[in-house]
Protein backbone atom coordinates (compact mmCIF):
# COMPACT_ATOMS: atom_id res chain seq x y z
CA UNK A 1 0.00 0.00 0.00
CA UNK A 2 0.90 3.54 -0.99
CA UNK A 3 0.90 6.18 2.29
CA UNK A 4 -1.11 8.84 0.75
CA UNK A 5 0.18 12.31 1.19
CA UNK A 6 -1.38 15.41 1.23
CA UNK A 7 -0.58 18.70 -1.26
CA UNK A 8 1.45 21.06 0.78
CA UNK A 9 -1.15 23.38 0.22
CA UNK A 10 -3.61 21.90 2.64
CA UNK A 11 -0.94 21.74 5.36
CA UNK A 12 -0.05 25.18 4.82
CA UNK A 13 -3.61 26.22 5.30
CA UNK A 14 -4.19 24.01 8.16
CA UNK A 15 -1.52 25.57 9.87
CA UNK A 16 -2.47 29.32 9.13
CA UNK A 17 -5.92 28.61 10.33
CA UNK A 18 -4.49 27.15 13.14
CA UNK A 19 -2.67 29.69 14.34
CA UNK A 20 -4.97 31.84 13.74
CA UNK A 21 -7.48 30.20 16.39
CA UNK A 22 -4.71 30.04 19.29
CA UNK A 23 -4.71 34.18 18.23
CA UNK A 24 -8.54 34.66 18.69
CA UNK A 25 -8.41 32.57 21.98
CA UNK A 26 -5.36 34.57 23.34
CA UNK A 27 -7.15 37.81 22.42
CA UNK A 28 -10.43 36.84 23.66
CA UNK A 29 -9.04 36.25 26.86
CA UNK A 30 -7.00 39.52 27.20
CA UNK A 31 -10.71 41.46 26.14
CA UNK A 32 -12.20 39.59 28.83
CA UNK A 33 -9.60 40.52 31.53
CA UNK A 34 -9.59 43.85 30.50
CA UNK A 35 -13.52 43.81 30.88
CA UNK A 36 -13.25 42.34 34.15
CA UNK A 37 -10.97 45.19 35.44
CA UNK A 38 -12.91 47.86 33.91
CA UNK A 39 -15.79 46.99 35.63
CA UNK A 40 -14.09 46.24 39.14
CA UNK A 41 -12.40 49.58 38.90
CA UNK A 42 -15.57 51.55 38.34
CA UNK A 43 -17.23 49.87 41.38
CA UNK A 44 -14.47 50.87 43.32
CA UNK A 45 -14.48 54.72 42.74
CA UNK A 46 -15.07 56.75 45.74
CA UNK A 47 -16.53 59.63 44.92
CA UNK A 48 -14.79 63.21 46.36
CA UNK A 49 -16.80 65.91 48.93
CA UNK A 50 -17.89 68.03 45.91
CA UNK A 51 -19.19 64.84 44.04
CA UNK A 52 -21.19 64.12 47.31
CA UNK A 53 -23.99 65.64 45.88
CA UNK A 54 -24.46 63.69 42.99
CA UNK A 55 -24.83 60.34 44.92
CA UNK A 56 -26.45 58.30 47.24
CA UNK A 57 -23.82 58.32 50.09
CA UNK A 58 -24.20 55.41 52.33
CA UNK A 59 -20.85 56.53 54.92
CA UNK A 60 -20.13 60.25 56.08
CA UNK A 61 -17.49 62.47 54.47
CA UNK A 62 -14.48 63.07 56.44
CA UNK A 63 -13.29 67.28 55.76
CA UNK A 64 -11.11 69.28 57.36
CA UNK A 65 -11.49 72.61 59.35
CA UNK A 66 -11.11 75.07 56.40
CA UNK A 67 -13.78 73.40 54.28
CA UNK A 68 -15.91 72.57 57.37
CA UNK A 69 -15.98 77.08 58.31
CA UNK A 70 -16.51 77.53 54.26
CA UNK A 71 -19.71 75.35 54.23
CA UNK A 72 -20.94 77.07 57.55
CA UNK A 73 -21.63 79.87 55.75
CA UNK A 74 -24.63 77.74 54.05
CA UNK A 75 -27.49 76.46 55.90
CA UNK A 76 -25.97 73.71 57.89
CA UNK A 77 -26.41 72.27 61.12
CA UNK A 78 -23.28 71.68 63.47
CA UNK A 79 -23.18 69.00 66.10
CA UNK A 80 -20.76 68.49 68.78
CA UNK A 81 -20.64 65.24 70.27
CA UNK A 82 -18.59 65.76 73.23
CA UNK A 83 -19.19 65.73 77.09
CA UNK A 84 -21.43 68.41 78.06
CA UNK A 85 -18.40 69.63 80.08
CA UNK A 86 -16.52 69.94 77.28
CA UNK A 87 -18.99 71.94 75.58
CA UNK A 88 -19.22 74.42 78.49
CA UNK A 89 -15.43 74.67 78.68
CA UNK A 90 -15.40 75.92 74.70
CA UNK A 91 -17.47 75.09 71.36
CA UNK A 92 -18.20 76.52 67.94
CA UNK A 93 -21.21 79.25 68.12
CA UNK A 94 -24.25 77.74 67.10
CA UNK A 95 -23.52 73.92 67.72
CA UNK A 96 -25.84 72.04 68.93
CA UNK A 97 -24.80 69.65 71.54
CA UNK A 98 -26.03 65.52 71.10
CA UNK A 99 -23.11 63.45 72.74
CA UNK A 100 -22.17 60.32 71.48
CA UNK A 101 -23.93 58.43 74.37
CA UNK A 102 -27.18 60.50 73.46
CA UNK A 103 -26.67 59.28 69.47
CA UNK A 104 -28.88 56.67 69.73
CA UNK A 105 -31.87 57.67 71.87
CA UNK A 106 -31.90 61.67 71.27
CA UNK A 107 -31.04 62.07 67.96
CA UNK A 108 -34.29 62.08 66.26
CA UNK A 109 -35.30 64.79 68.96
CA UNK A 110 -32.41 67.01 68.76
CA UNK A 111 -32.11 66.64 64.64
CA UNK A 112 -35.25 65.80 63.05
CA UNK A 113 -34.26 66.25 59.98
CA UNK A 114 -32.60 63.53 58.10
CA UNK A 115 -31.93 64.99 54.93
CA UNK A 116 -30.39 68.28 56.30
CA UNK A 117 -26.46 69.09 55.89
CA UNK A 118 -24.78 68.15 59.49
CA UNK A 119 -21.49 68.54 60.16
CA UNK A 120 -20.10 66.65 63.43
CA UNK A 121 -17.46 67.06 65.73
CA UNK A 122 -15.72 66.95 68.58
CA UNK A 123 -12.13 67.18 70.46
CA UNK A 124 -9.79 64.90 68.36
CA UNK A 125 -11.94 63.67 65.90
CA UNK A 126 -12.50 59.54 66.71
CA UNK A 127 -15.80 60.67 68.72
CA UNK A 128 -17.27 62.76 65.86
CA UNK A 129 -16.23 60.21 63.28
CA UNK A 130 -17.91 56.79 65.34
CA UNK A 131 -20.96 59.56 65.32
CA UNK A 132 -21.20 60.26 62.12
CA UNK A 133 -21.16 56.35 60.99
CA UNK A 134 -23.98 55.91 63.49
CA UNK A 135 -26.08 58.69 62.47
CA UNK A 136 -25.72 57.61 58.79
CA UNK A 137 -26.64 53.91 60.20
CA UNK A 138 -29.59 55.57 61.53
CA UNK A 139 -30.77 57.03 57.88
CA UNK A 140 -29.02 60.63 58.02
CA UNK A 141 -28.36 61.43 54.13
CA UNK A 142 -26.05 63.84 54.23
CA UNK A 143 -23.32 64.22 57.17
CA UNK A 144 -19.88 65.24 57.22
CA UNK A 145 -17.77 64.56 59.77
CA UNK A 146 -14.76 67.43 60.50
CA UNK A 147 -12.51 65.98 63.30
CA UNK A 148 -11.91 67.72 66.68
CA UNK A 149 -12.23 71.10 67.69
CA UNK A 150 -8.34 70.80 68.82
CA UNK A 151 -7.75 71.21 64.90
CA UNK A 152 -9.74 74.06 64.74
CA UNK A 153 -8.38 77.47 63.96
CA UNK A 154 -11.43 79.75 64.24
CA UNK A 155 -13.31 81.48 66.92
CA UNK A 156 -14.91 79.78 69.49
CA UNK A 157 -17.40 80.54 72.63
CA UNK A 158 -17.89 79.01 76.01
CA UNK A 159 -20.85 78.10 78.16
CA UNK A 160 -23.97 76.12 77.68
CA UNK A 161 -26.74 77.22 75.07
């Protein structure tokens, strides 16, 4: 018997096409990974202080003092969440005092209003930030949360309201 043999040109072809497969299923696979980290990384964007109010925040935004005095200007509300000692001793004018042990049970009563703009604080800042992730907890739309009054450069008055 004769081995039968193919024309080169069908082996030629077979191995263009070939190669041509391993090519699609290389690039198919780098698309896909490049779809997979497209869509991870836009999931993962955290929006910024000035895009807060284009979104549904679901966590307070931590400021600082400077952007905290420029937004007082506006109708907000300003909480301090310290000891009512501490409040006598010195606070920002206007503050309204709910400390962090009241959070819970006076809240509602001392701040209604759950869409209003509050910003929180108190002396270093860990109070008025574990206050502002309970008052968002508790459905408060739009808090910010500006660290302690011992970063604060501006004016402040002493006594109880």
């Amino acid at each position: 018997m004769r081995p039968v043999s193919f024309p080169v040109e069908v082996m030629v072809y077979n191995e263009i096409k070939s190669g041509r497969m391993i090519r699609m299923k290389r690039l198919s696979y780098i698309l896909g990974i490049l779809l997979l980290t497209g869509i991870m990384a836009s999931g993962c964007q955290a929006g910024t202080p000035e895009e807060k109010d284009d979104m549904t925040s679901t966590q307070a935004v931590k400021i600082d003092a400077e952007k905290a005095k420029k937004m007082m200007e506006e109708e907000v509300i300003v909480v301090d969440v310290r000891t009512e000692e501490e409040y006598s001793e010195a606070h920002i004018e206007g503050a309204l005092l709910l400390t962090l042990d009241q959070i819970d049970s006076q809240a509602e009563k001392v701040i209604p209003d759950k869409d209003k703009t509050y910003l929180i604080y108190c002396r270093s800042g860990s109070r008025s930030s574990q206050a502002a992730e309970q008052l968002v907890g508790m459905g408060y739309t739009d808090i910010y949360d500006f660290g302690g009054i011992i970063d604060w450069p501006y004016n402040t008055v002493s006594g109880s309201n």
